[in-house]
N, C-alpha and C. Protein backbone atom coordinates (compact mmCIF):
# COMPACT_ATOMS: atom_id res chain seq x y z
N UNK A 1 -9.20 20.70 -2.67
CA UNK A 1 -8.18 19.89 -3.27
C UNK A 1 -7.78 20.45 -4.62
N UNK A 2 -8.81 20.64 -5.73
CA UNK A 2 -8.50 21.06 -6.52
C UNK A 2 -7.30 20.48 -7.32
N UNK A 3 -7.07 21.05 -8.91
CA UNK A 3 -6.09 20.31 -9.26
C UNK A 3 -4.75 20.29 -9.75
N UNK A 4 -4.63 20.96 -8.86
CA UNK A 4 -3.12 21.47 -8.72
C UNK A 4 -2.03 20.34 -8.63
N UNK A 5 -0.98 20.49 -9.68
CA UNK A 5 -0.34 19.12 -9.93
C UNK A 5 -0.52 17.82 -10.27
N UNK A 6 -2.18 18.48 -11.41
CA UNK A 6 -2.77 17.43 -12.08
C UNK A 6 -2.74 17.91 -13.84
N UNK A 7 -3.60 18.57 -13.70
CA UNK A 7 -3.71 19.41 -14.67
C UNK A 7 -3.16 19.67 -15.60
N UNK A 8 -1.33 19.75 -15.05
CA UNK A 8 -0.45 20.14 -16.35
C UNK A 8 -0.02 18.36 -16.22
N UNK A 9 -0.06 17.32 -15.77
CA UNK A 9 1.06 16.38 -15.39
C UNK A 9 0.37 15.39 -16.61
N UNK A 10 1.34 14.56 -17.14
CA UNK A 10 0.62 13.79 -18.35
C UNK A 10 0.03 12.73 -16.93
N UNK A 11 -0.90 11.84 -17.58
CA UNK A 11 -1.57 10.87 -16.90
C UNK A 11 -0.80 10.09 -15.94
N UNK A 12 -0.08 9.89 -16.35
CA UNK A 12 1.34 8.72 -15.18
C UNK A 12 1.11 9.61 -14.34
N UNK A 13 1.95 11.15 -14.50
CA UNK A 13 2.38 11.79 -13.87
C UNK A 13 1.34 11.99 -12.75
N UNK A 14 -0.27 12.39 -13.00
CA UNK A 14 -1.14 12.75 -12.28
C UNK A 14 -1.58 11.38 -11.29
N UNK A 15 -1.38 10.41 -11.83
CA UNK A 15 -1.31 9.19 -10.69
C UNK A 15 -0.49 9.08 -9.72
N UNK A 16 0.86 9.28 -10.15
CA UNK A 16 1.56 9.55 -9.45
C UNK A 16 1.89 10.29 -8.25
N UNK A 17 1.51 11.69 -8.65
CA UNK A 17 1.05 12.78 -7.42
C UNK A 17 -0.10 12.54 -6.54
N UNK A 18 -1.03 11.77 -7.11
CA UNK A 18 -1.87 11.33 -6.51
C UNK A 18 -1.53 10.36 -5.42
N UNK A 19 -0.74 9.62 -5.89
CA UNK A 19 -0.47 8.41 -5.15
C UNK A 19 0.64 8.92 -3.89
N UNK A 20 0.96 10.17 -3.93
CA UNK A 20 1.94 10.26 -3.16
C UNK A 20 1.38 11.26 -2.13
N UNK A 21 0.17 11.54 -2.82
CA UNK A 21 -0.69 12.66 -1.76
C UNK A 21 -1.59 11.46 -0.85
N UNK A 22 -2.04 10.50 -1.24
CA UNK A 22 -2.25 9.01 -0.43
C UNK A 22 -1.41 8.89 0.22
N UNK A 23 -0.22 8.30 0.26
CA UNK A 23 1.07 7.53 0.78
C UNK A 23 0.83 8.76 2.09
N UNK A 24 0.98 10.29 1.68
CA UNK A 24 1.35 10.91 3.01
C UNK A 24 0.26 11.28 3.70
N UNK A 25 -0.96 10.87 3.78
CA UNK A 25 -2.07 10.28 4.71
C UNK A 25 -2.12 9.24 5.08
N UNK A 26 -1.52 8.68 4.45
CA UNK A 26 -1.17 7.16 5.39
C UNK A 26 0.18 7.34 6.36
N UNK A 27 1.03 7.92 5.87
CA UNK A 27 2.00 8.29 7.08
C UNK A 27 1.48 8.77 7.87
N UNK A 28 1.00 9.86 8.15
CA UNK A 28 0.55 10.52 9.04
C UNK A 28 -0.09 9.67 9.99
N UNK A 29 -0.66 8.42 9.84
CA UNK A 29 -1.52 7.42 10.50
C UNK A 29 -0.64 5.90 10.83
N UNK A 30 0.25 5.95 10.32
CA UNK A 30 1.45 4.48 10.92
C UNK A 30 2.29 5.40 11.52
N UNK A 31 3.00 6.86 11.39
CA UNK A 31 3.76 7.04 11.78
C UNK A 31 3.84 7.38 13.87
N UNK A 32 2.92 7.97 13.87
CA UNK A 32 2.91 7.38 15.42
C UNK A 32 2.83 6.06 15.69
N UNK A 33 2.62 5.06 15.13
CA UNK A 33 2.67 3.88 15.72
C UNK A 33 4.32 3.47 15.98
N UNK A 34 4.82 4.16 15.08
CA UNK A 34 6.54 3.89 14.97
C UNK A 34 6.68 3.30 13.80
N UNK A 35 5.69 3.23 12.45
CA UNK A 35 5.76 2.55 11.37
C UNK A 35 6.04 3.03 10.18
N UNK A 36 7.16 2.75 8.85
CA UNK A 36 6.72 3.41 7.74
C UNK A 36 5.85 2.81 7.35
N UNK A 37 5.41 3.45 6.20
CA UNK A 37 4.26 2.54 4.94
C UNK A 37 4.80 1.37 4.28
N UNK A 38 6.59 1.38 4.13
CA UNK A 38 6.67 -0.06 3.74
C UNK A 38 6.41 -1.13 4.96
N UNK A 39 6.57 -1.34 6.09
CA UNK A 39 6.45 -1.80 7.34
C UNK A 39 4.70 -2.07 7.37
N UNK A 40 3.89 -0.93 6.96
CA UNK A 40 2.70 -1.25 7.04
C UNK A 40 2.33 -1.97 6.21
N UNK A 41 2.90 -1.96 5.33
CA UNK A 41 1.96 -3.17 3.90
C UNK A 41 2.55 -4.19 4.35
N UNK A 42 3.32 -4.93 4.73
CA UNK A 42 4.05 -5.64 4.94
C UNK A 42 3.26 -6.36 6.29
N UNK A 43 2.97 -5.58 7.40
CA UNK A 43 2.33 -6.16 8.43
C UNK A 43 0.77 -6.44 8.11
N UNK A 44 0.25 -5.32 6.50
CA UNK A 44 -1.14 -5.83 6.13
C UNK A 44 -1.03 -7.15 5.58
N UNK A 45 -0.14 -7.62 4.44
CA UNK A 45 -0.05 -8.32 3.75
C UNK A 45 -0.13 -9.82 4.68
N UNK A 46 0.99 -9.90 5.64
CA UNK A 46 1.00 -11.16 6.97
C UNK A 46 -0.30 -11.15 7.31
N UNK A 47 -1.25 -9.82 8.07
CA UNK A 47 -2.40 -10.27 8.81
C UNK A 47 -3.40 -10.76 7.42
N UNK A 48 -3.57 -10.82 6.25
CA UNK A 48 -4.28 -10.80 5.27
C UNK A 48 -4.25 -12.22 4.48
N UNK A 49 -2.71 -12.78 4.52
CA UNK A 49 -2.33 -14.13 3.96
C UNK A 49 -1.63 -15.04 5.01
N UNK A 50 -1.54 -14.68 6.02
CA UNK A 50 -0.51 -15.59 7.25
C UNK A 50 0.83 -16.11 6.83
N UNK A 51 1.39 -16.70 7.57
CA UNK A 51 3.01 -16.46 7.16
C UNK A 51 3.33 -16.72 5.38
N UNK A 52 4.56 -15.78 5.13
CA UNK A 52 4.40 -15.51 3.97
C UNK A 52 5.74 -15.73 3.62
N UNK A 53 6.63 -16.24 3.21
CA UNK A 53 8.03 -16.16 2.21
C UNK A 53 8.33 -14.70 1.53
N UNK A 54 9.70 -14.31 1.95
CA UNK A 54 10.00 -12.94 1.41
C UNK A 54 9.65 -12.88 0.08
N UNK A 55 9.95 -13.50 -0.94
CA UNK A 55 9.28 -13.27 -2.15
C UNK A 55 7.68 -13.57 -2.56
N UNK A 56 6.95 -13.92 -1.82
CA UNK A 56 5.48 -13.72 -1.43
C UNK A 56 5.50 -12.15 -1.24
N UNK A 57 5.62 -11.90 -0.09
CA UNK A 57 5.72 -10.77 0.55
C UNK A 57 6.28 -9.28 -0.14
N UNK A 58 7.77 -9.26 -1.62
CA UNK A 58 7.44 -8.60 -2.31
C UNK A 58 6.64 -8.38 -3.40
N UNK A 59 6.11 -9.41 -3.60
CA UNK A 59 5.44 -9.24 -5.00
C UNK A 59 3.64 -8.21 -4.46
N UNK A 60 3.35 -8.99 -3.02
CA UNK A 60 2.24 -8.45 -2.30
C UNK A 60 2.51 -6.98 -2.14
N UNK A 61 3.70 -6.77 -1.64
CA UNK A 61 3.86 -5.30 -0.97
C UNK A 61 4.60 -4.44 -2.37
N UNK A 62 5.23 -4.81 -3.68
CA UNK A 62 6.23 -4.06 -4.13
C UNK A 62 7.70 -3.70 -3.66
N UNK A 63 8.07 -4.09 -2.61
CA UNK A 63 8.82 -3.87 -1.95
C UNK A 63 9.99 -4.98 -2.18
N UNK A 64 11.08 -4.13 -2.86
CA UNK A 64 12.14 -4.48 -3.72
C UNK A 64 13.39 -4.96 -2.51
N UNK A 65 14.15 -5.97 -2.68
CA UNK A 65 14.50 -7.39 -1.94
C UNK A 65 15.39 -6.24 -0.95
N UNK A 66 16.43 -5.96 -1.08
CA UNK A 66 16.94 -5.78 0.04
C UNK A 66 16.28 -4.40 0.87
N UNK A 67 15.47 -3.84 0.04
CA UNK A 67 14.73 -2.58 1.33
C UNK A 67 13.65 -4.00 2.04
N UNK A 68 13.06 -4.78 1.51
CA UNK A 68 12.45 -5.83 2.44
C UNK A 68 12.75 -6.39 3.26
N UNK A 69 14.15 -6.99 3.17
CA UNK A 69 14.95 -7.21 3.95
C UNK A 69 15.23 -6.18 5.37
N UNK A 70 15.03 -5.03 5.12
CA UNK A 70 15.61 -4.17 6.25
C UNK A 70 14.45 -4.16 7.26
N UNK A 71 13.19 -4.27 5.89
CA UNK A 71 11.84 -3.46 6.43
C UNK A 71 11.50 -5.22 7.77
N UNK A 72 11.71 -6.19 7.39
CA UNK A 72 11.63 -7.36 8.12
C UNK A 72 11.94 -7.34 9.37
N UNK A 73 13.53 -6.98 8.74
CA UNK A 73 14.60 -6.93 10.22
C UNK A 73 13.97 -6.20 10.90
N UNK A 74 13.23 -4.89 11.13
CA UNK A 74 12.51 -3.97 12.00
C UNK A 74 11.60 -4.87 12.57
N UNK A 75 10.69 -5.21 11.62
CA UNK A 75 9.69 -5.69 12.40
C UNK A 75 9.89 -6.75 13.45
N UNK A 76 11.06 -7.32 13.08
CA UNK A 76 11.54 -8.65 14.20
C UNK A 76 12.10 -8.14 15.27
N UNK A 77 12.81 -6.72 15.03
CA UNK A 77 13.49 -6.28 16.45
C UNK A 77 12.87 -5.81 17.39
N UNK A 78 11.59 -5.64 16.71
CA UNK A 78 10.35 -4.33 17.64
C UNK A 78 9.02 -5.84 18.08
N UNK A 79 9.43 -6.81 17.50
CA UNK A 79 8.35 -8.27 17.92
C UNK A 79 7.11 -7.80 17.33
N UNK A 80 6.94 -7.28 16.07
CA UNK A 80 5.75 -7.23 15.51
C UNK A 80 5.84 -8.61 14.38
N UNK A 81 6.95 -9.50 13.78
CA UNK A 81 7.12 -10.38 13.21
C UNK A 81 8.27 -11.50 13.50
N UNK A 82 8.22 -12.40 13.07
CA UNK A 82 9.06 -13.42 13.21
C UNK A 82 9.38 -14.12 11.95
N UNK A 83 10.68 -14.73 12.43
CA UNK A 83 10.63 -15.82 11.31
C UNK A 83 10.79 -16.75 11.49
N UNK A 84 10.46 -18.07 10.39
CA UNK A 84 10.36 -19.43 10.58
C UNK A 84 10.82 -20.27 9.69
N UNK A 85 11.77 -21.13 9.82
CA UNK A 85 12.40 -21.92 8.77
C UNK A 85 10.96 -23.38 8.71
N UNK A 86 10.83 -23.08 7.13
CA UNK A 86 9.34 -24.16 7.28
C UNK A 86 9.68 -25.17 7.11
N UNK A 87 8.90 -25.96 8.02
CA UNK A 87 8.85 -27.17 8.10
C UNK A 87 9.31 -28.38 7.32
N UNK A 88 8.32 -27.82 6.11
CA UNK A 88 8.19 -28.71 4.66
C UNK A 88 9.84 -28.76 3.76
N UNK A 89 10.34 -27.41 3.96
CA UNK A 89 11.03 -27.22 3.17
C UNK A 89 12.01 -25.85 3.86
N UNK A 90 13.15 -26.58 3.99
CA UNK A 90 14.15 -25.49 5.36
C UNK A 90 14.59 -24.79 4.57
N UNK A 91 14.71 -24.66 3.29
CA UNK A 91 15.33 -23.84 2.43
C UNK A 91 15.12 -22.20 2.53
N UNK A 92 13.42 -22.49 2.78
CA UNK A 92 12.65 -21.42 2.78
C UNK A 92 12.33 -20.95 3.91
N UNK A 93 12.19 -19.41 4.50
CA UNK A 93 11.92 -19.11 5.71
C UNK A 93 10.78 -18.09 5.37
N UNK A 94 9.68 -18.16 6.43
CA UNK A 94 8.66 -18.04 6.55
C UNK A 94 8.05 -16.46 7.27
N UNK A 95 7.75 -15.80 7.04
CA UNK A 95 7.70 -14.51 8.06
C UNK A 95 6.35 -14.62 8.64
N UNK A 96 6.16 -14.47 9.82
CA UNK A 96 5.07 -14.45 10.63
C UNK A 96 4.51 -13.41 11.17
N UNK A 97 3.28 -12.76 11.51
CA UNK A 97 2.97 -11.58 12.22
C UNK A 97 2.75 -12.19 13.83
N UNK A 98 3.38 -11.46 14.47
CA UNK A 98 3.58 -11.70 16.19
C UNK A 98 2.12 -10.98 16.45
N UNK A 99 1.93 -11.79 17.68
CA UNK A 99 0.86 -10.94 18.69
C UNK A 99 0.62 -10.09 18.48
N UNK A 100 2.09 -9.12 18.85
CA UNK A 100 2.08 -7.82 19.08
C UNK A 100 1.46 -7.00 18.08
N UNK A 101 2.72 -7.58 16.83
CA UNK A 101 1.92 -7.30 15.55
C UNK A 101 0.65 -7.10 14.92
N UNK A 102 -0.41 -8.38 15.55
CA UNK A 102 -1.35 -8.08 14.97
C UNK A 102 -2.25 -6.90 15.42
N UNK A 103 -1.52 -6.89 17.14
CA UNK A 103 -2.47 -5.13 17.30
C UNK A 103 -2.26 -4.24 16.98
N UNK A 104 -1.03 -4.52 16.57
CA UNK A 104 -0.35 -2.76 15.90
C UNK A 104 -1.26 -3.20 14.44
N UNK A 105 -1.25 -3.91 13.76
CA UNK A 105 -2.26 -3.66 12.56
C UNK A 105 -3.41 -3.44 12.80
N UNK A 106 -4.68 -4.09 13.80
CA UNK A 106 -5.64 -3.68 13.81
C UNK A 106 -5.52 -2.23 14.24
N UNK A 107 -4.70 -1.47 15.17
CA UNK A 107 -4.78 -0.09 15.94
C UNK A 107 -4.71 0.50 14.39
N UNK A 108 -3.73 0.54 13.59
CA UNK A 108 -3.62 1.18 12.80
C UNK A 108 -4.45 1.03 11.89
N UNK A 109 -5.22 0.11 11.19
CA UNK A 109 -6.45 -0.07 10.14
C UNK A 109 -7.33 0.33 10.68
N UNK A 110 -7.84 0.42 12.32
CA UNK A 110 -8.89 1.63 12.83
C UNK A 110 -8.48 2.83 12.07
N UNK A 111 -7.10 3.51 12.13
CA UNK A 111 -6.84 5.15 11.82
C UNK A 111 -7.18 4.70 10.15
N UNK A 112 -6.75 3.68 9.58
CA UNK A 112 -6.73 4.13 8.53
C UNK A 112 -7.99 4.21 8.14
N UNK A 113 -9.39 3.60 8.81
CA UNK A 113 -10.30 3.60 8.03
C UNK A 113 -11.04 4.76 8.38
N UNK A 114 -10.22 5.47 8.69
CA UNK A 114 -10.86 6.65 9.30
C UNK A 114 -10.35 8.04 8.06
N UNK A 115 -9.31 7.65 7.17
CA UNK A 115 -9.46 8.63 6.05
C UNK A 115 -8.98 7.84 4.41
N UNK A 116 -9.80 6.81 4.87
CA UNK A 116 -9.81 6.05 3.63
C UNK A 116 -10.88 7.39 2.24
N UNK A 117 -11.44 7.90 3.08
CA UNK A 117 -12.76 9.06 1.82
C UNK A 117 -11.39 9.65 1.48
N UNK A 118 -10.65 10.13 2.25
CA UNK A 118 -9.64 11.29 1.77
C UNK A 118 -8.61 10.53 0.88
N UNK A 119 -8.42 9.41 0.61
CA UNK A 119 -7.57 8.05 0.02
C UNK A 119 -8.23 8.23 -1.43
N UNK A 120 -9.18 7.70 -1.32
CA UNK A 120 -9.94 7.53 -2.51
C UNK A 120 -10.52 8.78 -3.34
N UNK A 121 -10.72 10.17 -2.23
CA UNK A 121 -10.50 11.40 -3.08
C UNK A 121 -9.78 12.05 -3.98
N UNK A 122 -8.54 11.33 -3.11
CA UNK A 122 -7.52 11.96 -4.44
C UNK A 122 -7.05 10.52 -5.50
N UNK A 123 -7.87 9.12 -5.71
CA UNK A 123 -7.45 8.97 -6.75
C UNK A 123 -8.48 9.52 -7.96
N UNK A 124 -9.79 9.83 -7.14
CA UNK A 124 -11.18 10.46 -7.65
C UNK A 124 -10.61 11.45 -8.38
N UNK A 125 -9.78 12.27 -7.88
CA UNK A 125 -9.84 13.60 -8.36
C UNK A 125 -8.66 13.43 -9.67
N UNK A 126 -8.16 12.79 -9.93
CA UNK A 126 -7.12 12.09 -10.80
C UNK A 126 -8.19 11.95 -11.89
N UNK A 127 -8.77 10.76 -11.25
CA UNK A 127 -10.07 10.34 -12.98
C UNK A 127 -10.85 11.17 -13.42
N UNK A 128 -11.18 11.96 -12.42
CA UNK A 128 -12.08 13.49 -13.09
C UNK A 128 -11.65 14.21 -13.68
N UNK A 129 -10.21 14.16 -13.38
CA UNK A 129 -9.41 15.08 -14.69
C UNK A 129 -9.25 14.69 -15.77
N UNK A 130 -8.64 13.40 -15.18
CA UNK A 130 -8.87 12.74 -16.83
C UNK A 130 -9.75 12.28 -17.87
N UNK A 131 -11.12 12.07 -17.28
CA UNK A 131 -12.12 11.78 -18.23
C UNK A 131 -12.36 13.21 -18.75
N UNK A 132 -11.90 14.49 -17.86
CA UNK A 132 -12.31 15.88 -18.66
C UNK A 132 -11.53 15.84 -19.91
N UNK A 133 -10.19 15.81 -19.55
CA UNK A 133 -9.31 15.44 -20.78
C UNK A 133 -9.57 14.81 -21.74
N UNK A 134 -10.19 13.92 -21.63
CA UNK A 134 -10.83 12.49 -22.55
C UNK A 134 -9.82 11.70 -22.97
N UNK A 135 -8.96 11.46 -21.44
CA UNK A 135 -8.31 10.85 -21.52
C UNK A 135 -8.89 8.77 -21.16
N UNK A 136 -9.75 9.21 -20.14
CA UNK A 136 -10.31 8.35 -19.75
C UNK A 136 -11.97 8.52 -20.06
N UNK A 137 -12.61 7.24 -19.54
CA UNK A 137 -14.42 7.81 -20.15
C UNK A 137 -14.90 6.08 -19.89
N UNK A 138 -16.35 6.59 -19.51
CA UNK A 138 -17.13 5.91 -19.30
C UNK A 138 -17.58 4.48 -20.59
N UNK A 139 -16.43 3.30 -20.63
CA UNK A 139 -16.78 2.72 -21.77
C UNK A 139 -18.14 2.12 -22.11
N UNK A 140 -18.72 1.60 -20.70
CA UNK A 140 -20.20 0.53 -20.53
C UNK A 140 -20.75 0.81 -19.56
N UNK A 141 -21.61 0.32 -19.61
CA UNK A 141 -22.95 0.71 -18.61
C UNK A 141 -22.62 -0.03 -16.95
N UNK A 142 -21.55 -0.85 -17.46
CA UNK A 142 -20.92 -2.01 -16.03
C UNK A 142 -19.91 -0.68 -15.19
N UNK A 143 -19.84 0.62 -15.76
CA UNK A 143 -19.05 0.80 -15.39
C UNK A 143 -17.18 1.03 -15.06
N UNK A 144 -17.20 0.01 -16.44
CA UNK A 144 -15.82 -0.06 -16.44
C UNK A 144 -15.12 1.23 -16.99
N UNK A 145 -13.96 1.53 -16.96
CA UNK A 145 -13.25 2.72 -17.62
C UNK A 145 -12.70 2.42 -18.56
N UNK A 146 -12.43 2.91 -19.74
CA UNK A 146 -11.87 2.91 -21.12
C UNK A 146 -10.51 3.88 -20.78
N UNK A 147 -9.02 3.68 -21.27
CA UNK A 147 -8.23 4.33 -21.24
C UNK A 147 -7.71 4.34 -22.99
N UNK A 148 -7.84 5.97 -22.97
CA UNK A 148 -7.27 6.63 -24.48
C UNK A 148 -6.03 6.49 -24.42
N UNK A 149 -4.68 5.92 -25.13
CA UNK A 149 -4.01 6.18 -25.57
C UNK A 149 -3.29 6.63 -26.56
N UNK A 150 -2.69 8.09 -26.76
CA UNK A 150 -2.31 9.35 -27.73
C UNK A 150 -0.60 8.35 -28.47
C-alpha cells in the first residue's frame, strides 16, 4: 500500500484519498449486485433503523436531497424499497426496505465483510502517517487520538 498520495497531501487531503481508496472496494462488492454505494448506504441505513423519512435517511447516508431522491426511485423500480405515506402523519412518506431488499443487503454485507481489513487498512495507513507527522498522537492511555492543529 504504502504511501503514495499521502505523504505529500495535507491531512484532509490524506483522508480523503483514503476514503476514496475505501469507497472503490466497496464498489467493487455492490457493484455486481447492480448497486452504487449511494444505493448501498441507503439500503444499510433501512435494514439498520426500519422505515425511515427521506430526511432521516440523508442525514444517515450524507446523501444530498435530490441525488436521494434518484437513489430511492432505483431502489423502488428494482423492489428493493418502497414507500409509505405514514399513518400518523400523511404529510410524511416513509421508505421501507422490501424483501427483496433485505437479501440484497445481507448478500452484500457477506462481501463486504469479507474486505472490511482492507477498509480499515487504508484508514490505518492515513493515521500512521499522520502521527509520523505529529500530526496526530497518542493523547491517553484510553486510547483516544489527539489532533494537532498548525
Amino acid at each position: 500500500m504504502g504511501d503514495a498520495g499521502i505523504d505529500g497531501s495535507s491531512s484532509a487531503g490524506a483522508f480523503i484519498v483514503a476514503a476514496r481508496r475505501a469507497t472503490s472496494l466497496v464498489e467493487r462488492v455492490v457493484k455486481p449486485e447492480g448497486l452504487t454505494v449511494d444505493q448501498w448506504l441507503t439500503l444499510e441505513a433501512l435494514a439498520d433503523a426500519g422505515p425511515l423519512t427521506m430526511s432521516d435517511l440523508a442525514s444517515r447516508t450524507m446523501v444530498t436531497g435530490p441525488t436521494l431522491t434518484r437513489v430511492i426511485d432505483r431502489l423502488v423500480a428494482t423492489a428493493l424499497a418502497y414507500r409509505e405515506v405514514d399513518a400518523y402523519d400523511r404529510r410524511r412518506v416513509l421508505v421501507h426496505l422490501s424483501t427483496r431488499g433485505r437479501s440484497a443487503y445481507q448478500r452484500v454485507s457477506a462481501g463486504l465483510t469479507d474486505i472490511e481489513d482492507d477498509v480499515l487498512a487504508q484508514l490505518a495507513e492515513v493515521t500512521t502517517t499522520l502521527v509520523r507527522r505529529g500530526r496526530i498522537d497518542h493523547g491517553s492511555s484510553s486510547g483516544d487520538l489527539t489532533v494537532h492543529t498548525h
